[in-house]
Protein backbone atom coordinates (compact mmCIF):
# COMPACT_ATOMS: atom_id res chain seq x y z
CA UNK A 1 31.02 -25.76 -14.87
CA UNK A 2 32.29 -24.90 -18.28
CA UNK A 3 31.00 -21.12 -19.61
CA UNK A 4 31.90 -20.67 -23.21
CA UNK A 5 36.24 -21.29 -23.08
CA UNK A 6 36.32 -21.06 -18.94
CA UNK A 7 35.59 -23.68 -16.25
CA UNK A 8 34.10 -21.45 -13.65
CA UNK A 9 32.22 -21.93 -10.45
CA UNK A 10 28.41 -22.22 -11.50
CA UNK A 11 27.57 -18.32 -10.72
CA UNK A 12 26.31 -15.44 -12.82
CA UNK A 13 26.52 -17.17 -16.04
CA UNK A 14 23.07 -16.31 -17.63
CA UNK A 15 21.87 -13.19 -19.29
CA UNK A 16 18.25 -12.70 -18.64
CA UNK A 17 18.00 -11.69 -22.71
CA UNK A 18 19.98 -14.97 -23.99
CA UNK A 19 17.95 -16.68 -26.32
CA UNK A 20 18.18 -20.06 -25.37
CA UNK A 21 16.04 -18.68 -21.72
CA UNK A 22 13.68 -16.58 -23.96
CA UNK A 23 13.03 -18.81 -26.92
CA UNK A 24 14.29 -21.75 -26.10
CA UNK A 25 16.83 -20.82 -29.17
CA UNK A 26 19.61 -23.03 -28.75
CA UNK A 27 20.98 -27.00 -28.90
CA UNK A 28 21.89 -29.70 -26.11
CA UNK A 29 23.27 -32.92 -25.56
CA UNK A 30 23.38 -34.99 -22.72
CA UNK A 31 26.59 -37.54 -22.31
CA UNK A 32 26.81 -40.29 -19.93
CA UNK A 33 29.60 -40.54 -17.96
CA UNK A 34 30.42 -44.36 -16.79
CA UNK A 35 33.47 -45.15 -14.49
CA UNK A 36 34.78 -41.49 -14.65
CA UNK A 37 34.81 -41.58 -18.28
CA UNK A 38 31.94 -40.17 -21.13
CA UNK A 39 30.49 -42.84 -23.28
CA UNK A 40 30.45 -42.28 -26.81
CA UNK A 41 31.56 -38.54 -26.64
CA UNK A 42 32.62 -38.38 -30.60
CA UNK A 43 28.77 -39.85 -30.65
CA UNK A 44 27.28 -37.15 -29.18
CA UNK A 45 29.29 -34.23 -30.48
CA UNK A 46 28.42 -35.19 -33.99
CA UNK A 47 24.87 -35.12 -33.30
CA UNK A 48 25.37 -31.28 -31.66
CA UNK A 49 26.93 -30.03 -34.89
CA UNK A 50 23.88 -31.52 -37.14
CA UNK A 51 21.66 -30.00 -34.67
CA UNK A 52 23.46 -26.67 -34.70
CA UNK A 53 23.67 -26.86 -39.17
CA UNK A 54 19.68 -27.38 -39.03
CA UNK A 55 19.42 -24.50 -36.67
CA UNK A 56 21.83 -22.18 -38.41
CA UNK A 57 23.89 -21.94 -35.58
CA UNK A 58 28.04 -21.34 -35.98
CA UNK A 59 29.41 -23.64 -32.71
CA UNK A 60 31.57 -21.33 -30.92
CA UNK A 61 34.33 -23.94 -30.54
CA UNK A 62 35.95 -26.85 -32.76
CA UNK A 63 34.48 -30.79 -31.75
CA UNK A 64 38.28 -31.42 -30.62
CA UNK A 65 38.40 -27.86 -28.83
CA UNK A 66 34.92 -28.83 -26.74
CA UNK A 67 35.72 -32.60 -26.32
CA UNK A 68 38.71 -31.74 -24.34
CA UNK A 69 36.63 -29.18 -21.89
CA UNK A 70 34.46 -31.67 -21.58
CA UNK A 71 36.78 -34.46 -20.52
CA UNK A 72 38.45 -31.74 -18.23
CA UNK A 73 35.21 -30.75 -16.70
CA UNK A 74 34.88 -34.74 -15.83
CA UNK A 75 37.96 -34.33 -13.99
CA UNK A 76 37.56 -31.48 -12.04
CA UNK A 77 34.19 -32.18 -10.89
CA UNK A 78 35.92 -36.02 -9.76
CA UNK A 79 32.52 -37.11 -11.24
CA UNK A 80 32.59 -41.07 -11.77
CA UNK A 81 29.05 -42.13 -12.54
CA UNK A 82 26.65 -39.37 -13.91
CA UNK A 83 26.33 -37.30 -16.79
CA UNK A 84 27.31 -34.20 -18.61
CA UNK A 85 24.74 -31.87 -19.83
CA UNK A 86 26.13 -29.20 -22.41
CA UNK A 87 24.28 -26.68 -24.40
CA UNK A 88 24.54 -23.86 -27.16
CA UNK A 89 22.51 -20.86 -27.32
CA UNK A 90 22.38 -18.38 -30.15
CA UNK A 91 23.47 -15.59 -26.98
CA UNK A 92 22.40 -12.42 -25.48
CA UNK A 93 20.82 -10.12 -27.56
CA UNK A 94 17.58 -7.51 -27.31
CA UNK A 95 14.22 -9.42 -27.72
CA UNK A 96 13.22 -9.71 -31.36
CA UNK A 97 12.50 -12.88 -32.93
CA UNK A 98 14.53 -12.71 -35.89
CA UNK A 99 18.61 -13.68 -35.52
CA UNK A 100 20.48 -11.10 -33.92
CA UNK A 101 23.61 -9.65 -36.13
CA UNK A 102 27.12 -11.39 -36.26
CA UNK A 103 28.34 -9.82 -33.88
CA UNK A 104 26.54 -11.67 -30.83
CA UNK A 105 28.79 -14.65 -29.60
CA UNK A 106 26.77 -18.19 -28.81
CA UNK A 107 26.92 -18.82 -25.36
CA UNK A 108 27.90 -22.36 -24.50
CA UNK A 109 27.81 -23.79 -20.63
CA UNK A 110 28.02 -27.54 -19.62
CA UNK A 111 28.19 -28.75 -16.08
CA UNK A 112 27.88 -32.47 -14.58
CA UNK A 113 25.73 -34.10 -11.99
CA UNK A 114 26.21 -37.55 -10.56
CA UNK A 115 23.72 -40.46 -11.22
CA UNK A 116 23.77 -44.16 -10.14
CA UNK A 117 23.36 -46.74 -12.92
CA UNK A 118 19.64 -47.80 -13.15
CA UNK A 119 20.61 -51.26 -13.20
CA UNK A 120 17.69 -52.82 -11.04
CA UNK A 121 15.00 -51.09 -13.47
CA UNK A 122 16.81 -52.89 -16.08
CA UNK A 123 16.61 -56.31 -14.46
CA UNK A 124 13.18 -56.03 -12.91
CA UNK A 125 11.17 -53.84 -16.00
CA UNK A 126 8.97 -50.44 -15.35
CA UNK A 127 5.66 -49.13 -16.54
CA UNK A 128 4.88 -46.67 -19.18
CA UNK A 129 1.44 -44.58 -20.17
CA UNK A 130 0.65 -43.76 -23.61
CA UNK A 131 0.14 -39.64 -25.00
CA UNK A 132 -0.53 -37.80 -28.34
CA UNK A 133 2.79 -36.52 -29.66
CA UNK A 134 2.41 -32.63 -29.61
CA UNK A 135 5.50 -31.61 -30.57
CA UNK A 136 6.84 -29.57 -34.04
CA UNK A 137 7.57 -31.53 -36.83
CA UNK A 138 11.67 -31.46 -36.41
CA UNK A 139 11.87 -33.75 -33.65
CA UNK A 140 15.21 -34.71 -34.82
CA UNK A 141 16.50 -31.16 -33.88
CA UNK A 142 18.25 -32.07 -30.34
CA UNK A 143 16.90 -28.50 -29.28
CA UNK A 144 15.71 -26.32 -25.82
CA UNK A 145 12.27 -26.80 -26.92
CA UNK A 146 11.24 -29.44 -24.51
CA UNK A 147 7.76 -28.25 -23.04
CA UNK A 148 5.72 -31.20 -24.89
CA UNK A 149 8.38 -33.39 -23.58
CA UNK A 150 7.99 -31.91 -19.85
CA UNK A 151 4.00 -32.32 -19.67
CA UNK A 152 4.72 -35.69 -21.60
CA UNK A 153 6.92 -37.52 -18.48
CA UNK A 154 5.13 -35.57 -16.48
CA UNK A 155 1.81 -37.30 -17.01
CA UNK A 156 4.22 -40.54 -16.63
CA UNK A 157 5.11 -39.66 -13.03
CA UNK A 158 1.29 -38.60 -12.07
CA UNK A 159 0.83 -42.35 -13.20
CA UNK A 160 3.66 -44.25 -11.50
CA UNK A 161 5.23 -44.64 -15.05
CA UNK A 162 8.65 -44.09 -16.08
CA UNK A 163 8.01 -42.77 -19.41
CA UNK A 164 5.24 -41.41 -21.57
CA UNK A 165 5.16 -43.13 -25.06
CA UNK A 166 4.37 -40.94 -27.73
CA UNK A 167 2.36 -41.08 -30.73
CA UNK A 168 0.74 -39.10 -33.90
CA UNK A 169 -2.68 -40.82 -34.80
CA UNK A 170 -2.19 -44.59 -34.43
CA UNK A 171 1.46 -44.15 -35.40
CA UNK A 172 3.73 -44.75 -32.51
CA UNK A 173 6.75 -42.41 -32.09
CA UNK A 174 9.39 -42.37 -29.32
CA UNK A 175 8.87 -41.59 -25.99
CA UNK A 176 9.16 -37.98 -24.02
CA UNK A 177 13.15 -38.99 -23.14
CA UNK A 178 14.01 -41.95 -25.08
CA UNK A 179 13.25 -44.28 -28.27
CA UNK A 180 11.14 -47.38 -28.25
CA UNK A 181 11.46 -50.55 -29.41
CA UNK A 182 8.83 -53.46 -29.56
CA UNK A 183 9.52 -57.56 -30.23
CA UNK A 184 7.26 -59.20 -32.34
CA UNK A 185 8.05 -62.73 -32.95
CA UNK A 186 11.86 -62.60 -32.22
CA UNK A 187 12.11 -59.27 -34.63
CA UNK A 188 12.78 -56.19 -33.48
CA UNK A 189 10.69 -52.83 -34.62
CA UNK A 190 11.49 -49.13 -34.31
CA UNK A 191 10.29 -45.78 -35.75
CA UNK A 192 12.75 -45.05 -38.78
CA UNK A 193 15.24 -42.32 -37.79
CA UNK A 194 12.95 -39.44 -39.73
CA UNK A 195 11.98 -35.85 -38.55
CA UNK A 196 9.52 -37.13 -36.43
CA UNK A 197 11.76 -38.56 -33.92
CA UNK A 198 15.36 -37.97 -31.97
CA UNK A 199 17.70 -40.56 -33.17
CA UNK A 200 19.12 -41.32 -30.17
CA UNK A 201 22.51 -42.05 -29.54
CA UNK A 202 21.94 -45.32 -27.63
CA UNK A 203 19.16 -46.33 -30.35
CA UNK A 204 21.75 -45.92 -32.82
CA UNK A 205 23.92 -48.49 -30.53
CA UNK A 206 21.33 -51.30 -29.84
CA UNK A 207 20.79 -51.63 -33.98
CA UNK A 208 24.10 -52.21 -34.22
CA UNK A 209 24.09 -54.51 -31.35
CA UNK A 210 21.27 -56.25 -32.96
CA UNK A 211 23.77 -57.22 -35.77
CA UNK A 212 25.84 -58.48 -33.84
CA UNK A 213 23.44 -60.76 -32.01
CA UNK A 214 21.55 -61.95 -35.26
CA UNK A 215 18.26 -60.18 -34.14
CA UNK A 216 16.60 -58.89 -37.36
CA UNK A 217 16.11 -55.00 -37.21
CA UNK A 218 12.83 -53.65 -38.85
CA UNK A 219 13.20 -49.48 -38.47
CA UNK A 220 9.36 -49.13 -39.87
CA UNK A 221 6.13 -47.31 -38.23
CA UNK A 222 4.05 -49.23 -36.19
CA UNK A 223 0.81 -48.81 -34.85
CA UNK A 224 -0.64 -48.32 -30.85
CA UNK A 225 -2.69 -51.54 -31.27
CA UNK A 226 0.61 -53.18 -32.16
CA UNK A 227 2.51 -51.47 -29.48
CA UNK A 228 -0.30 -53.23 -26.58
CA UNK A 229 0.23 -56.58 -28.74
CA UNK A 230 4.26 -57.08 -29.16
CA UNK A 231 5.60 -59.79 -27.21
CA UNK A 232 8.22 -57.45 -25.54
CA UNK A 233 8.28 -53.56 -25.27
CA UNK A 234 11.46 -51.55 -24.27
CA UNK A 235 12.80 -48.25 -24.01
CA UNK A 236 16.27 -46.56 -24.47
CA UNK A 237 17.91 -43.36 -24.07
CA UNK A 238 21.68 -42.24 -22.62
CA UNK A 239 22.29 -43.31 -18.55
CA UNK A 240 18.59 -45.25 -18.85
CA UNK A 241 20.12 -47.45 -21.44
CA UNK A 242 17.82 -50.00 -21.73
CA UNK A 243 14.58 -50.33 -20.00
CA UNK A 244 12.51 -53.21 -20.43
CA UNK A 245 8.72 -51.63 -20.41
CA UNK A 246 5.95 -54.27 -18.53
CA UNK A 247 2.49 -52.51 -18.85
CA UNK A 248 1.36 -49.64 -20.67
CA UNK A 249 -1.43 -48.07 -19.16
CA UNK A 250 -2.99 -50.72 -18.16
CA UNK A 251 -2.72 -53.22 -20.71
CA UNK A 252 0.09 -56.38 -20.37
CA UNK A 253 2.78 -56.30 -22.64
CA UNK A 254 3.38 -60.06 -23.54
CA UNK A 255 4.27 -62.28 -20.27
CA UNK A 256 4.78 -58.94 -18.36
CA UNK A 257 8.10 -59.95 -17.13
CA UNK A 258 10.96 -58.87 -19.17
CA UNK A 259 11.27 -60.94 -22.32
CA UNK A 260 14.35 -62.84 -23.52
CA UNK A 261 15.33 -60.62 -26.37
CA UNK A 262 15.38 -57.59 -24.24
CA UNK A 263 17.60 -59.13 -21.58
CA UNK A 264 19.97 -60.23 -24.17
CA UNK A 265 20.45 -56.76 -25.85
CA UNK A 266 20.44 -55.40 -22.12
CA UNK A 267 23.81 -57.76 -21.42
CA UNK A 268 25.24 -56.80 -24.62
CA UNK A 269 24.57 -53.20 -23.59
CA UNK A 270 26.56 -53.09 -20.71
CA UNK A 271 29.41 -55.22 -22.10
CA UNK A 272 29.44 -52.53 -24.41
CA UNK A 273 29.75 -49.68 -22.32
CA UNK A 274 32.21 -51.43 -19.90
CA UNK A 275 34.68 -52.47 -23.10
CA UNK A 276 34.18 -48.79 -24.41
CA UNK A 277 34.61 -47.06 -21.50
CA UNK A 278 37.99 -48.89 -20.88
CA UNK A 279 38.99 -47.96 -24.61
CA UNK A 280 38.10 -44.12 -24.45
């Protein structure tokens, strides 16, 4: 695993006062690794150093400096298909709440774990459930404070469900891991990339996919009642990539068999990934 500068054997790393275990005071990413390579890894590193600029946290390494651990780490582990998961905390320090003085160094560990592409979930669709969005009002903050998020999917697998779409009122959110997209009518719709929502790296991807394949983008609010009444419903988020959703709860979304303008941004996904990957 990488700790701070060193790639170490995963072993006595954590201080039981760091901040990111004791407030959850600290930033993450998670990078998908395809064909021993990470996918969009400039991506994902630009979204850590917003997050760590709206936190007021100093990274304790240049992008350049931490994208080359990072690629290293991918070699030494031998890890072809899986992901990295990398995180800043503010470091070790007594337990106040406040910032503890200059003089207490971030602490930054990564490590990687293999996964298998979820390509027959992709194909075949999956089932989500629907939950009021609890969380604080910077959702677009890629931070440790995930415990809405963990009773959120976890209310998803006490149903069967792969994910747990969110949503504030009538206004539908993301989801507890990823973003969501309906189809209405051959038009795509998604929740605009505000504070109330994580704008995911592979969201970011599909709307530029949608260019490409002529499919008109429409990144507006939309309600529950039109979530349980678009013609196709689907999900994203990095190694799930794109998830065609079939029920929610228990109500039928559209045909309930993957729709035709999911599949299509589904193939153009993986083209992607398999033409970027080879580029990287």
């Amino acid at each position: 695993m990488l700790f701070n500068d060193q790639i170490m054997d995963r072993k006595d790393v954590i201080n039981i006062e760091d901040r990111g275990y004791q407030f959850g005071d600290g930033i993450y990413e998670v990078i998908g690794v395809y064909d021993g390579k990470p996918l969009l890894l400039d991506d994902h590193l630009e979204r850590l150093v917003r997050s760590a600029e709206q936190v007021q946290l100093s990274l304790p390494s240049s992008v350049e400096d931490l994208k080359s651990k990072l690629d290293q780490l991918v070699s030494i582990n031998e890890l072809e298909e899986g992901i990295i998961y990398m995180q800043v905390s503010r470091g070790a320090s007594p337990r106040w709440h406040e910032f503890p003085d200059a003089a207490v160094a971030p602490v930054t560990i990564a490590y990687t774990r293999a996964e298998e592409r979820m390509t027959d979930i992709e194909d075949q669709g999956a089932t989500a459930v629907l939950t009021e969005d609890i969380r604080w009002l910077r959702c677009d903050i890629k931070t440790l404070n995930l415990l809405p998020n963990v009773l959120a999917k976890q209310k998803a697998v006490e149903n069967g469900s792969i994910e747990a779409i969110l949503h504030r009122g009538e206004t539908v959110t993301e989801a507890s891991a990823s973003n969501v997209f309906i189809v209405k009518n051959g038009e795509l719709y998604t929740h605009p990339a505000d504070n109330y929502i994580l704008n995911g790296i592979t969201r970011k991807k599909i709307l530029q996919l949608c260019k490409k394949l002529n499919i008109t983008v429409n990144e507006e609010t939309y309600t529950v009642t039109e979530l349980l009444d678009a013609d196709e419903v689907f999900v994203t988020a990095t190694k799930l990539d794109v998830v065609p959703i079939l029920k929610v709860d228990q109500h039928t979304i559209g045909s309930g068999v993957p729709g035709e303008t999911t599949k299509r941004i589904v193939e153009e996904f993986r083209s992607l990934y398999k033409q970027d990957v080879k580029s990287i």
